[in-house]
Protein backbone atom coordinates (compact mmCIF):
# COMPACT_ATOMS: atom_id res chain seq x y z
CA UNK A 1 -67.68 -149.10 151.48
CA UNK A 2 -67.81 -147.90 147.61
CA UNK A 3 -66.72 -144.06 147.30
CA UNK A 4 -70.57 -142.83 146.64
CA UNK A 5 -71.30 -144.90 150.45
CA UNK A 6 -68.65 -143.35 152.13
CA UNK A 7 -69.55 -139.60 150.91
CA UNK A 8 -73.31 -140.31 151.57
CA UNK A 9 -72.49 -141.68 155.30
CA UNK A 10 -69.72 -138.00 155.80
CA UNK A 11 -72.55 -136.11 154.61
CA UNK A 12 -75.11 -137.79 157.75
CA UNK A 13 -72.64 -137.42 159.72
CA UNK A 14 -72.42 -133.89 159.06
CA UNK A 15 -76.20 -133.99 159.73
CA UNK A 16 -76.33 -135.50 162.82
CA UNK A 17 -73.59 -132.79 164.62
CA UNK A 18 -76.05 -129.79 162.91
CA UNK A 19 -79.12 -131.83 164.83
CA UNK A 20 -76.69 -131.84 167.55
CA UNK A 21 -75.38 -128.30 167.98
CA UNK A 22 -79.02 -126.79 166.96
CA UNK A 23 -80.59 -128.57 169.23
CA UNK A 24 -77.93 -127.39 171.90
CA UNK A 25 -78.40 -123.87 171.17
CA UNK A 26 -82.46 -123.82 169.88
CA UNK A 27 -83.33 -123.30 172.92
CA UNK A 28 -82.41 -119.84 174.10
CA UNK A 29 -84.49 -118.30 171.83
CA UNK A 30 -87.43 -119.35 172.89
CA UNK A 31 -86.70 -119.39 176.39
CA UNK A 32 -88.93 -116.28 177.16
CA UNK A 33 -92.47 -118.22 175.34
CA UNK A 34 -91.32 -121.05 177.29
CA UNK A 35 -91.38 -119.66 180.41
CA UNK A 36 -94.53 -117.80 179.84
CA UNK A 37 -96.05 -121.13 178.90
CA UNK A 38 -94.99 -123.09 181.84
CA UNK A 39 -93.60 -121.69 184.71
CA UNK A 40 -94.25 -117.22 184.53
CA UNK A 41 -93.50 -116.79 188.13
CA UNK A 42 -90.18 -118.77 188.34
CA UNK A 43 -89.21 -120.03 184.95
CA UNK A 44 -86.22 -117.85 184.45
CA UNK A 45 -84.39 -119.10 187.72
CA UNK A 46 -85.08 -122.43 186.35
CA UNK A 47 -83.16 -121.47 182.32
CA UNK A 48 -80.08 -122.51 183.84
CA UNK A 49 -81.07 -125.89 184.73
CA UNK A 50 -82.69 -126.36 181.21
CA UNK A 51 -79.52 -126.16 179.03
CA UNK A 52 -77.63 -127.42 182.14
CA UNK A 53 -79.66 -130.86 182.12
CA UNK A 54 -78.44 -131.52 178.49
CA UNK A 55 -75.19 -130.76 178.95
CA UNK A 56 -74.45 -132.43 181.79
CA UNK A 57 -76.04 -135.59 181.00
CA UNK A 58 -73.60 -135.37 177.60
CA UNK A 59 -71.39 -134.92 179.78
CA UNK A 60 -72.22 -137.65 182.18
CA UNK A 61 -72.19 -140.40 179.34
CA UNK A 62 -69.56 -139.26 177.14
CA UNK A 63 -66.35 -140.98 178.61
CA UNK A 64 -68.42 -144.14 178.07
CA UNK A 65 -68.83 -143.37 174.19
CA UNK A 66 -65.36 -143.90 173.06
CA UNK A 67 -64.98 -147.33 174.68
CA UNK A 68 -68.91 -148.47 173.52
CA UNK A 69 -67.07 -147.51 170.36
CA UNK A 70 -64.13 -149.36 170.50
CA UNK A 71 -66.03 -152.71 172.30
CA UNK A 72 -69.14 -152.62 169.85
CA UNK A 73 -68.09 -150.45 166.71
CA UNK A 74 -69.07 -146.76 166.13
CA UNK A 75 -71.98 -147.64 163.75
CA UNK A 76 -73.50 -149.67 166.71
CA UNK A 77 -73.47 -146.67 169.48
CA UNK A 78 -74.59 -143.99 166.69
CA UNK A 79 -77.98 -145.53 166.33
CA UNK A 80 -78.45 -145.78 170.33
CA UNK A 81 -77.20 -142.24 170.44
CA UNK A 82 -79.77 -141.05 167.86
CA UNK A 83 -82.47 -143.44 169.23
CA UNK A 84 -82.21 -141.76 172.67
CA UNK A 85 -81.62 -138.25 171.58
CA UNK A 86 -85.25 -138.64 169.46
CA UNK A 87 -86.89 -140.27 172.38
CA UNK A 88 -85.97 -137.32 174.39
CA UNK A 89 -86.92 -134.85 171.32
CA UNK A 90 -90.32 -136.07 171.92
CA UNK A 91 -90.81 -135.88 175.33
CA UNK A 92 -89.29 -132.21 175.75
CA UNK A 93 -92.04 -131.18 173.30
CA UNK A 94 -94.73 -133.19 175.53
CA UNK A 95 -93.67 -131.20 178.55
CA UNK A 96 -96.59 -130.13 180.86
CA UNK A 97 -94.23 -128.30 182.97
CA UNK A 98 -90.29 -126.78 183.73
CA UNK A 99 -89.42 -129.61 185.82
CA UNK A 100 -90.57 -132.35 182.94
CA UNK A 101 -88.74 -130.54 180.49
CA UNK A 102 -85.68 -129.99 182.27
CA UNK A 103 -85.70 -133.95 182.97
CA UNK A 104 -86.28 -134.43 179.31
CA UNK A 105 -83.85 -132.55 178.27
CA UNK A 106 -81.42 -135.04 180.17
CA UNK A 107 -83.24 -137.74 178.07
CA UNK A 108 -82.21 -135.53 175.07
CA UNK A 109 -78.23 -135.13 176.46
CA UNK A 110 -77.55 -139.03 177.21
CA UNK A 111 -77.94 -139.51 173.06
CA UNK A 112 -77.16 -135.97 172.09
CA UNK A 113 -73.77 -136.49 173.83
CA UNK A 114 -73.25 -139.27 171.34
CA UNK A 115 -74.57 -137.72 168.63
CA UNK A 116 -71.35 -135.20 168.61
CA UNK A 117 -68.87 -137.47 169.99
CA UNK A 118 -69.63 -140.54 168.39
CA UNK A 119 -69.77 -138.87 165.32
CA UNK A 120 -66.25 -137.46 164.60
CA UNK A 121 -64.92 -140.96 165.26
CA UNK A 122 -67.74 -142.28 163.19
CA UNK A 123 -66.21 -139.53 160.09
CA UNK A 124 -62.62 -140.03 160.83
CA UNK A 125 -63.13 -144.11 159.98
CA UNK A 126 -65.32 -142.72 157.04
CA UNK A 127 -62.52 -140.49 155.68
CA UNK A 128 -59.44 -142.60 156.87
CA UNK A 129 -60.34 -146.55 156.31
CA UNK A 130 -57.09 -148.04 156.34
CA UNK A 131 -56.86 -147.25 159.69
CA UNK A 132 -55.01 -143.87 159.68
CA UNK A 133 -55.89 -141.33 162.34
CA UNK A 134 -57.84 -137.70 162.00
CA UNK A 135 -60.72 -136.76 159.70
CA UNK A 136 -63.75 -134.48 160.07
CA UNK A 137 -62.54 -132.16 163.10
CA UNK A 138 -62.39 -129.18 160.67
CA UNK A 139 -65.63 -129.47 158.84
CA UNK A 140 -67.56 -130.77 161.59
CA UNK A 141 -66.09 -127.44 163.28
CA UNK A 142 -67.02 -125.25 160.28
CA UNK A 143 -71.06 -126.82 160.27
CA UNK A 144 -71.15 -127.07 164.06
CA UNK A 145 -70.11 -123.42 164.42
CA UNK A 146 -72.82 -122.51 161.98
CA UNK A 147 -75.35 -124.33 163.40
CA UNK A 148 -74.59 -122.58 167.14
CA UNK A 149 -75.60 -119.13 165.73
CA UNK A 150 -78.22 -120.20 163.46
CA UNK A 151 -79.83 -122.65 166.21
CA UNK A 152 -81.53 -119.58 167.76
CA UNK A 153 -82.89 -118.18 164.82
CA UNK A 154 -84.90 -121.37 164.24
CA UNK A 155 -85.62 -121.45 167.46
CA UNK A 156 -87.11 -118.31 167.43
CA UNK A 157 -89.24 -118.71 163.97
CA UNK A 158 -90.39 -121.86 165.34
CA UNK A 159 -91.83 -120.01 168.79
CA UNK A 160 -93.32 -116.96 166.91
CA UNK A 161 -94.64 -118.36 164.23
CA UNK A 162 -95.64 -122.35 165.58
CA UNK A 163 -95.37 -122.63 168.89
CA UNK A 164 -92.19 -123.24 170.89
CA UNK A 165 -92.91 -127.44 171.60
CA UNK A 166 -91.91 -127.67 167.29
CA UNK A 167 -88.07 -126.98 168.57
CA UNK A 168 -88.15 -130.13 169.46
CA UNK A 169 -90.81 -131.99 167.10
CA UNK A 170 -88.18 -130.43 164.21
CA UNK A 171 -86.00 -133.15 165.25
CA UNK A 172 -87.81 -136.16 164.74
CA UNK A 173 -87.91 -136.43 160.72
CA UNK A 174 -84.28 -135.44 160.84
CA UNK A 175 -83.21 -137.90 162.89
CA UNK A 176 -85.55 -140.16 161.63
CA UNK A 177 -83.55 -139.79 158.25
CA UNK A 178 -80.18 -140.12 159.70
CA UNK A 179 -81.26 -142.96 161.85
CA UNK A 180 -82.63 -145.28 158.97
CA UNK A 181 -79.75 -143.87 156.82
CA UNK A 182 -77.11 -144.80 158.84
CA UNK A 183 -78.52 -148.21 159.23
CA UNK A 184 -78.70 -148.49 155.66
CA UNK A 185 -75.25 -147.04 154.59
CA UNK A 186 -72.76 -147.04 157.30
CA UNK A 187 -70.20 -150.04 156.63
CA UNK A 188 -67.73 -149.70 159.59
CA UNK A 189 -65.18 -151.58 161.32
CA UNK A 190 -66.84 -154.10 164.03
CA UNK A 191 -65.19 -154.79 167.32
CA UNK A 192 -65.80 -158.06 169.16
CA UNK A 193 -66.74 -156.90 172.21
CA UNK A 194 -64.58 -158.47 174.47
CA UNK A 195 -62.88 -155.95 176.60
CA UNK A 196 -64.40 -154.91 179.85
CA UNK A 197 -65.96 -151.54 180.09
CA UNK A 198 -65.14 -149.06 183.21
CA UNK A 199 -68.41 -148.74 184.91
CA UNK A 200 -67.03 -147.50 187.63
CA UNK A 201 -64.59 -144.44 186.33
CA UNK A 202 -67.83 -143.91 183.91
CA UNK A 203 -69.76 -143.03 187.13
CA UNK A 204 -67.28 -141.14 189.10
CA UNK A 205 -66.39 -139.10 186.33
CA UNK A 206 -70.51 -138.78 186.08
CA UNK A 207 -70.83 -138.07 189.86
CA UNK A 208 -67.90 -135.27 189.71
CA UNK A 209 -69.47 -133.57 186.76
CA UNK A 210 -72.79 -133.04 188.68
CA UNK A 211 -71.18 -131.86 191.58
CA UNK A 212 -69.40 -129.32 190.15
CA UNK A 213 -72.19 -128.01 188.22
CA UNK A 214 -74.27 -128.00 191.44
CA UNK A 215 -71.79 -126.02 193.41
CA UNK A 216 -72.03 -123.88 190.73
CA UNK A 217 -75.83 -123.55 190.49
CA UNK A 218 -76.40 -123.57 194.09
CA UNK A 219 -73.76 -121.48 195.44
CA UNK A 220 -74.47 -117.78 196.44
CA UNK A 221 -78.00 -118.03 195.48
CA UNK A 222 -79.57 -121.21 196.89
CA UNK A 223 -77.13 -121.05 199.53
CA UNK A 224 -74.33 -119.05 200.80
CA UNK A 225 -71.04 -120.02 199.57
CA UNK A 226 -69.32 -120.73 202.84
CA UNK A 227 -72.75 -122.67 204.15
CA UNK A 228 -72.26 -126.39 205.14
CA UNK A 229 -73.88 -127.50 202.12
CA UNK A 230 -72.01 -125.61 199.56
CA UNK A 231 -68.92 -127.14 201.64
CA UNK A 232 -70.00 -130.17 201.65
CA UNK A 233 -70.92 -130.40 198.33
CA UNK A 234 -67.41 -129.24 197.21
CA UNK A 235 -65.63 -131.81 199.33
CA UNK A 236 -67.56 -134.45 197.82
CA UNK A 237 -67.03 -133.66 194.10
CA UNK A 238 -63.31 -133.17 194.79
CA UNK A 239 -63.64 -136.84 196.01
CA UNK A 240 -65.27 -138.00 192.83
CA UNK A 241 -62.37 -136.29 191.21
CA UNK A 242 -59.51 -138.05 193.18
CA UNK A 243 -61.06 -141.30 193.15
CA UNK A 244 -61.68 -140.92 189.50
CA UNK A 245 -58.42 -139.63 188.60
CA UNK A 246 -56.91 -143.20 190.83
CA UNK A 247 -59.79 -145.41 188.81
CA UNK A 248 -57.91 -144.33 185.79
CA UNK A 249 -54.57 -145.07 187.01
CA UNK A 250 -55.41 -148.53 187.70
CA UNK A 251 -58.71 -149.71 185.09
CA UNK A 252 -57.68 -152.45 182.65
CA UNK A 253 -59.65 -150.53 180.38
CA UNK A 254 -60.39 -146.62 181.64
CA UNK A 255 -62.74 -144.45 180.13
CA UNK A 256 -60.03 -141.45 180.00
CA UNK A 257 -56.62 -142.82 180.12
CA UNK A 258 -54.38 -140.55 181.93
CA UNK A 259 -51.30 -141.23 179.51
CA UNK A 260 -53.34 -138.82 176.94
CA UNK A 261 -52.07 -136.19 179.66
CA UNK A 262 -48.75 -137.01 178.48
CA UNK A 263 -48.99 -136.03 175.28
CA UNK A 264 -48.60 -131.69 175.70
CA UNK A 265 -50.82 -131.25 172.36
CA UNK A 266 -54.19 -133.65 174.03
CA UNK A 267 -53.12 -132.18 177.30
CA UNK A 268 -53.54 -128.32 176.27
CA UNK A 269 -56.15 -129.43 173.26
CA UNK A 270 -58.40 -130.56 176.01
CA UNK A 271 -58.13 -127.45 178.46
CA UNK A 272 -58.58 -124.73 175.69
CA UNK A 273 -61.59 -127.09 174.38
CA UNK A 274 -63.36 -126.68 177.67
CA UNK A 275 -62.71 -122.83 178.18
CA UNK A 276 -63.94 -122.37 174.75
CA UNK A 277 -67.14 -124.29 176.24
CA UNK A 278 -67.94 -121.70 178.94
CA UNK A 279 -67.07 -118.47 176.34
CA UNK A 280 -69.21 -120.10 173.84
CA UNK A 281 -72.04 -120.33 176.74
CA UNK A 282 -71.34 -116.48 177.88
CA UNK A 283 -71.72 -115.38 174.16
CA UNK A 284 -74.63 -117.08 172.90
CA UNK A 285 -77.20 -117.33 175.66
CA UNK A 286 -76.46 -113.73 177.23
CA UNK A 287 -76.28 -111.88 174.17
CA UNK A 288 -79.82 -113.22 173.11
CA UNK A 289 -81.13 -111.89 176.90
CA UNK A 290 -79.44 -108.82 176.43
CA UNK A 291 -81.23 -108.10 173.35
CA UNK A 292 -84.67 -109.22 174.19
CA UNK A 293 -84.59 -107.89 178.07
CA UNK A 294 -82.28 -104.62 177.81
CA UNK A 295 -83.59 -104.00 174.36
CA UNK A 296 -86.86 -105.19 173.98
CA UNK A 297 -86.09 -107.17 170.64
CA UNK A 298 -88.31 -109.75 169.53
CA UNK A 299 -86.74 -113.75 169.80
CA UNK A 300 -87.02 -113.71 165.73
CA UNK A 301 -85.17 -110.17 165.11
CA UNK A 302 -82.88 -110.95 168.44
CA UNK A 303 -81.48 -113.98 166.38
CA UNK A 304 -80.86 -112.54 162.89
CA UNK A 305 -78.44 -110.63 165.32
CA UNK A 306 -76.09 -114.37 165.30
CA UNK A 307 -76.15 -114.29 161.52
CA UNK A 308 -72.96 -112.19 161.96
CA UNK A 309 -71.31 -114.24 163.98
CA UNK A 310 -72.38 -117.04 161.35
CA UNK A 311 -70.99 -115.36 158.73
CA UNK A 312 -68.06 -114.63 160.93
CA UNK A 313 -67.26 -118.33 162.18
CA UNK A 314 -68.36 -120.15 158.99
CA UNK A 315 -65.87 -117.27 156.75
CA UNK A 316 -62.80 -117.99 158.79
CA UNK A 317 -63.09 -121.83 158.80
CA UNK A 318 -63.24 -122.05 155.16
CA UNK A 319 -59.50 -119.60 154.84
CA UNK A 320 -58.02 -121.70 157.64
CA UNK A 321 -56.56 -124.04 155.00
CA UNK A 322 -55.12 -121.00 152.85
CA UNK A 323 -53.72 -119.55 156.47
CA UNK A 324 -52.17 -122.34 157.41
CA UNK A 325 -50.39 -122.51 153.41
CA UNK A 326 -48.98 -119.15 154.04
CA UNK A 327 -47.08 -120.05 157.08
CA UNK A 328 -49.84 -120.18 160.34
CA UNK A 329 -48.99 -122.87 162.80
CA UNK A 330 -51.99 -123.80 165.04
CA UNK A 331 -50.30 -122.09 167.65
CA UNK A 332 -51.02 -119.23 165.72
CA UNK A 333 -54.25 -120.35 165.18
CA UNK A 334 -55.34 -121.28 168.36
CA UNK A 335 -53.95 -117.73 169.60
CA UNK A 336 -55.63 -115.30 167.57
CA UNK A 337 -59.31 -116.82 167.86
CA UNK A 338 -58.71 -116.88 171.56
CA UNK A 339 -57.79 -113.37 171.40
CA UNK A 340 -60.41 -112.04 168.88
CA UNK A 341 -62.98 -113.92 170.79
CA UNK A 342 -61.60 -112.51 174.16
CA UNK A 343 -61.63 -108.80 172.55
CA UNK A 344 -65.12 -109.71 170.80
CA UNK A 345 -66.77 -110.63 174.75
CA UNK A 346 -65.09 -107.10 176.37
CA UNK A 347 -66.63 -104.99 173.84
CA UNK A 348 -70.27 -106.27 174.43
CA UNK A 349 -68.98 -106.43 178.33
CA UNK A 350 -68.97 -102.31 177.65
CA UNK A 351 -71.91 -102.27 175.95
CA UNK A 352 -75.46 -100.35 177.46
CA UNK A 353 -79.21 -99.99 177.47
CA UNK A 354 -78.56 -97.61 174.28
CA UNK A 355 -75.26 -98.74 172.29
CA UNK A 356 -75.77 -98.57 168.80
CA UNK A 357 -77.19 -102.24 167.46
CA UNK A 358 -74.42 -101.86 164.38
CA UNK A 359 -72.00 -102.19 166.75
CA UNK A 360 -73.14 -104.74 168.60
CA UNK A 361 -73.74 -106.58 165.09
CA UNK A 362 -69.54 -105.51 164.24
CA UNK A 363 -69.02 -107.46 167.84
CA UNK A 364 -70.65 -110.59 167.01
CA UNK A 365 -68.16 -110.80 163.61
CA UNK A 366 -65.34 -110.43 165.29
CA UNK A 367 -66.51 -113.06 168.11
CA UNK A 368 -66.99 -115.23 165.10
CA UNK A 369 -64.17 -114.68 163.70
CA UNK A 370 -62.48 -115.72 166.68
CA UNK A 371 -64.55 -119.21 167.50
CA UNK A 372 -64.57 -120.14 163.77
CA UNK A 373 -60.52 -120.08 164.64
CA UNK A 374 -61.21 -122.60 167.30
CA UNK A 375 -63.89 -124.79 167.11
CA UNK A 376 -63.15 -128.20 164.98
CA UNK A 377 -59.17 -127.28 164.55
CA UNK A 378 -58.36 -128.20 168.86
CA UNK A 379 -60.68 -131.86 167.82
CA UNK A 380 -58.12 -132.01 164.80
CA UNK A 381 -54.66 -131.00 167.02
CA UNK A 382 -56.34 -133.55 169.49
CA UNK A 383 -57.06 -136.60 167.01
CA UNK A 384 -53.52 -136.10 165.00
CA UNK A 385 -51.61 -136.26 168.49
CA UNK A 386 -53.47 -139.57 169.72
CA UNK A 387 -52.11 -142.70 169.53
CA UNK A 388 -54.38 -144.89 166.40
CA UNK A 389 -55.08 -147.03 169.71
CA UNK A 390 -57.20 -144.26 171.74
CA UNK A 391 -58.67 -142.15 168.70
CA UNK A 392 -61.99 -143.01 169.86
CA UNK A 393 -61.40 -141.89 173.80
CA UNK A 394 -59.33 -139.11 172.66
CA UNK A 395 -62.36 -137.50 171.00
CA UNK A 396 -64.88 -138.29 173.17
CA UNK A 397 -61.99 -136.60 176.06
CA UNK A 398 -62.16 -133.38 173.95
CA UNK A 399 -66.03 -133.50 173.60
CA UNK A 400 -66.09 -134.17 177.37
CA UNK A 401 -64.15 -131.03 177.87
CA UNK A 402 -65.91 -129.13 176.49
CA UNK A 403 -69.29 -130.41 177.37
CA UNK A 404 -68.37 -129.62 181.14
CA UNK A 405 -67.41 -126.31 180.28
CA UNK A 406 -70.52 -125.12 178.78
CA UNK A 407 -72.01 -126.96 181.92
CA UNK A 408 -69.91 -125.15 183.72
CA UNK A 409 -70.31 -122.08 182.16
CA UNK A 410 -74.29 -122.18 182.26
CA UNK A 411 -74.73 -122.67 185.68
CA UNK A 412 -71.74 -120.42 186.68
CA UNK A 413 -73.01 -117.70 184.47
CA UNK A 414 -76.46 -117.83 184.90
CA UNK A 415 -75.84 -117.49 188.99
CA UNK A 416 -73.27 -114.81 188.04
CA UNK A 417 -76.29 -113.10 186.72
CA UNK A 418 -78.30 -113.11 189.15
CA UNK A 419 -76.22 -112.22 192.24
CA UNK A 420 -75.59 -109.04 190.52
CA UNK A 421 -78.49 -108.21 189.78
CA UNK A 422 -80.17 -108.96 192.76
CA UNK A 423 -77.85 -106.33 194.05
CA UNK A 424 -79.54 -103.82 192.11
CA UNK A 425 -83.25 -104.84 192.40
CA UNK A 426 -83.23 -106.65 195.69
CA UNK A 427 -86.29 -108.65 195.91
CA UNK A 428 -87.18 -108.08 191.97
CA UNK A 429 -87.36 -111.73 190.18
CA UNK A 430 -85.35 -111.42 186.71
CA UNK A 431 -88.85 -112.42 185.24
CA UNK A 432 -89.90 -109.02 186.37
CA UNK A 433 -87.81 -106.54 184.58
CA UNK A 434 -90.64 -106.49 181.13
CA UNK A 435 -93.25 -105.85 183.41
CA UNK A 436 -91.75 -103.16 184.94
CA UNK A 437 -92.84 -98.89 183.88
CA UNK A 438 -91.60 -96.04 184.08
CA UNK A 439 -88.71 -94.80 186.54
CA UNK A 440 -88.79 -98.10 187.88
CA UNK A 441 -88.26 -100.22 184.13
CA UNK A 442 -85.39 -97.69 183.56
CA UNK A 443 -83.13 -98.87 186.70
CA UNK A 444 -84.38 -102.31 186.37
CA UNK A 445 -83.02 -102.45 183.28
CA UNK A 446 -79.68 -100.90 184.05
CA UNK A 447 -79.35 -103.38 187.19
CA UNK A 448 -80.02 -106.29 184.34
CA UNK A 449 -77.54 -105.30 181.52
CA UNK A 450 -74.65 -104.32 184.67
CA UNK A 451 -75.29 -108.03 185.79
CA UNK A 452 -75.10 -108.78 181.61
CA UNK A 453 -72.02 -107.00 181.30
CA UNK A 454 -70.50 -109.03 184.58
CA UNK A 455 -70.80 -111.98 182.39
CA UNK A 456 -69.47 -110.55 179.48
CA UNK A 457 -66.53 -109.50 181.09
CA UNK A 458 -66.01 -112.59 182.81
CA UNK A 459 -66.08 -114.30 179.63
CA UNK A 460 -63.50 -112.31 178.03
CA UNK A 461 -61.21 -113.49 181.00
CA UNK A 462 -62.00 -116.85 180.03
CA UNK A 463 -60.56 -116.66 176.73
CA UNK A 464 -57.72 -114.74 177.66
CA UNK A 465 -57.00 -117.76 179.59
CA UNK A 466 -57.68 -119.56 176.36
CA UNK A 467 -55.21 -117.26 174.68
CA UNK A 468 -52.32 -118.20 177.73
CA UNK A 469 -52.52 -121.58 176.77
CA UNK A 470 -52.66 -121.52 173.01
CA UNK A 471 -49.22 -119.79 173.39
CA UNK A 472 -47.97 -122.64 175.15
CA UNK A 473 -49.01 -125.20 172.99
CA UNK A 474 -45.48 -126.44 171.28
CA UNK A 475 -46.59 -128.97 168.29
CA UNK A 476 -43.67 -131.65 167.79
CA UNK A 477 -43.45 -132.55 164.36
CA UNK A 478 -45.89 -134.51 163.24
CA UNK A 479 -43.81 -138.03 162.74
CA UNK A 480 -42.70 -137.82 166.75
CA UNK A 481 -46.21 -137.04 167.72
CA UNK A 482 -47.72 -139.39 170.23
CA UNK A 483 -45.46 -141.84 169.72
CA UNK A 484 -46.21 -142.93 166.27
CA UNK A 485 -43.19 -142.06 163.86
CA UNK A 486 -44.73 -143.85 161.09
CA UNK A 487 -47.59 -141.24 160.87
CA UNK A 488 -46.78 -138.10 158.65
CA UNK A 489 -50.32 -136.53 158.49
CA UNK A 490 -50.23 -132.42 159.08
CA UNK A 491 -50.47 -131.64 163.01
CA UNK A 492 -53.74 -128.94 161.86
CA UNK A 493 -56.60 -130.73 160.56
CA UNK A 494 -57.89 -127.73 158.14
């Protein structure tokens, strides 16, 4: 590829993961015309399931996308990625109902899962040709972070002032653009295909992912959590686990090779990526409820709210580089956005029905000072420790992390939510609080933003578990990393 191809196919990429992360994050702005439009009575049990469905069936497909890449070439996959994920983008904004567009929305995960994973490997052979390892974790961090707090504020401006289906019409001429573009530009490395493809770790590591997002759902609300089928249930995805976990041990070819686990940086990279996943769901979803239920705040003036934690995420990835110049290991990194972040979520934990909206704006900087610490610099610890060999299941592994966590963190959160409350308005739906008067809107509301602050607190515990494991994290120098002396790249992808 010439020098103008190669910038013109980084700059799609960096495209596709804002299509991506938007479209992950649109829709909790618009979640209250949604569920006026098609389900009033039970659509807000249901909000859950309607981020869950995309991020679990990411999550579902993403160990495959490494090895598609690796047995048909990255170009290949990211045009059946972007295919899907626009297939789905039209359906969602078809939906007749909660239960279409919560199966759409799976539609929409299978590519959109791609779209991010597939990607980095797709700008790491962009930046790197020869062959070397790395590339595009940090600015794919710095736009992707950006696009998670702006996401809502589209949403939101799309809902007031369209209607709330153009969240997901937005996406067709923009993928349409990166689709032919790709097609058009993209010169990569082609693979011949000949390498067998785990199917079945693929499925168990699918069939463990739903289960644990269903015990999660399902547990203390649906049913109790010491009831048969909760049990059950649990047993069963701790079998996918251990028979996925074997499948890798002994696949020609797995999907998530368990030597990565070797490797202490990959190891830690991948369990800080995936508590960052379920934060990042606690922060962004809850604090847009918080606003619009506990302070009636329209969707449009609840988002310009995230601009701060924009500014705040976008700021600090752009100084990383001069941080790490004066001395900052990613250790160091790593540590303080876990702890600003963790800090950031017990503040708003502490926050009530009349705390000043200036602070809660202060709140949001420092919580974006803290993710724009983390997000894109764990993919770039995680792609500089890999061997060349497994670059492309290494970054799908840390997508897959973290996919599963905000799974995780969805469906935990979201039944956090309401337990609590529903043990301060027994019998009152969640739906109910706005239509509510009187003495009676006053404790509802209270019940809502205690169950709020639940999850805010719980999220803070989260990242101090982030925080725990950022101080273990013991970068090698670079040339003994992963068992590759001959590479001498910088451990921190700025």
């Amino acid at each position: 590829m010439t020098e103008p191809q190669r910038k013109l196919g980084m700059l799609l990429c960096l495209i596709t993961i804002i299509l991506a992360v938007l479209d992950m994050n649109i829709v909790s702005a618009a979640t209250v015309p949604i569920v006026r439009d098609l389900d009033p009575v039970h659509g807000v049990d249901r909000l859950p399931w309607l981020v869950s469905s995309f991020a679990l069936a990411a999550t579902a497909l993403l160990p495959l996308y490494g090895k598609l890449c690796d047995l048909y070439g990255a170009k290949r996959v990211l045009l059946g990625a972007v295919g899907t994920f626009l297939l789905g983008s039209a359906l969602c904004g078809a939906a007749q109902s909660m239960e279409q567009l919560i199966a759409f929305r799976a539609v929409q995960g299978i590519g959109g899962g791609g779209l991010m994973s597939v990607t980095m490997v797709v700008m790491a052979q962009l930046k790197d040709p020869a062959g070397e390892k790395g590339g595009g974790g940090g600015m794919g961090g710095i736009v992707g972070g950006a696009g998670m707090a702006v996401g809502p504020l589209i949403g939101a401006l799309l809902a007031d002032h369209l209607d709330w289906r153009w969240i997901f019409y937005v996406n067709l001429p923009l993928g349409l653009l990166v689709l032919v573009g790709s097609a058009l530009v993209l010169k990569l490395p082609k693979s011949d295909g000949r390498r067998g493809l785990d199917f079945a770790g693929a499925a168990l590591a699918a069939a463990f992912a739903t289960g644990l997002l269903l015990v999660t759902e399902w547990g203390g609300k649906n049913y109790a959590w010491t009831s048969p089928q909760i049990l059950a249930l649990a047993a069963a995805t701790l079998a996918a686990l251990g028979l996925f976990v074997r499948r890798q041990a002994t696949a020609a070819e797995p999907v998530l090779p368990l030597s990565l686990f070797r490797v202490p940086e990959i190891r830690i990279g991948f369990a800080v990526q995936g508590l960052v996943g379920i934060g990042l769901m606690g922060a962004i979803m809850y604090v847009m409820l918080y606003l619009q239920v506990a302070r009636g705040v329209a969707a449009t003036s609840a988002s310009l709210y995230l601009i701060p934690m924009a500014v705040g995420m976008t700021g600090v990835g752009l100084v990383i580089g001069r941080l790490t110049e004066r001395g900052w290991s990613v250790r160091t990194v790593l540590a303080s956005g876990a702890a600003c972040a963790s800090v950031a979520l017990l503040l708003l934990g502490l926050s009530g029905p009349e705390t000043s909206l200036w602070l809660v704006r202060a709140e949001l900087v420092l919580l974006g000072c803290g993710l724009g610490q983390l997000i894109g610099q764990l993919v770039g610890v995680v792609q500089d420790a890999a061997p060349k060999h497994q670059l492309g299941v290494a970054t799908t592994g840390i997508r897959f992390f973290q996919t599963l966590g905000g799974a995780l963190g969805a469906a935990l959160f979201g039944t956090l939510l309401a337990r609590v409350f529903a043990d301060g308005e027994p019998g009152m739906p969640l739906g109910a609080v706005g239509r509510t008067a009187g003495a009676a809107r006053v404790h509802a509301v209270q019940s809502f933003v205690d169950a709020v602050d639940v999850v805010f607190f719980t999220a803070s515990g989260v990242m101090a578990l982030a925080l725990l494991l950022a101080l273990r994290l013991r970068p090698r120098p670079v040339a003994e990393a992963a068992g590759d002396p001959a590479d001498e790249r910088p451990v921190l992808a700025a």
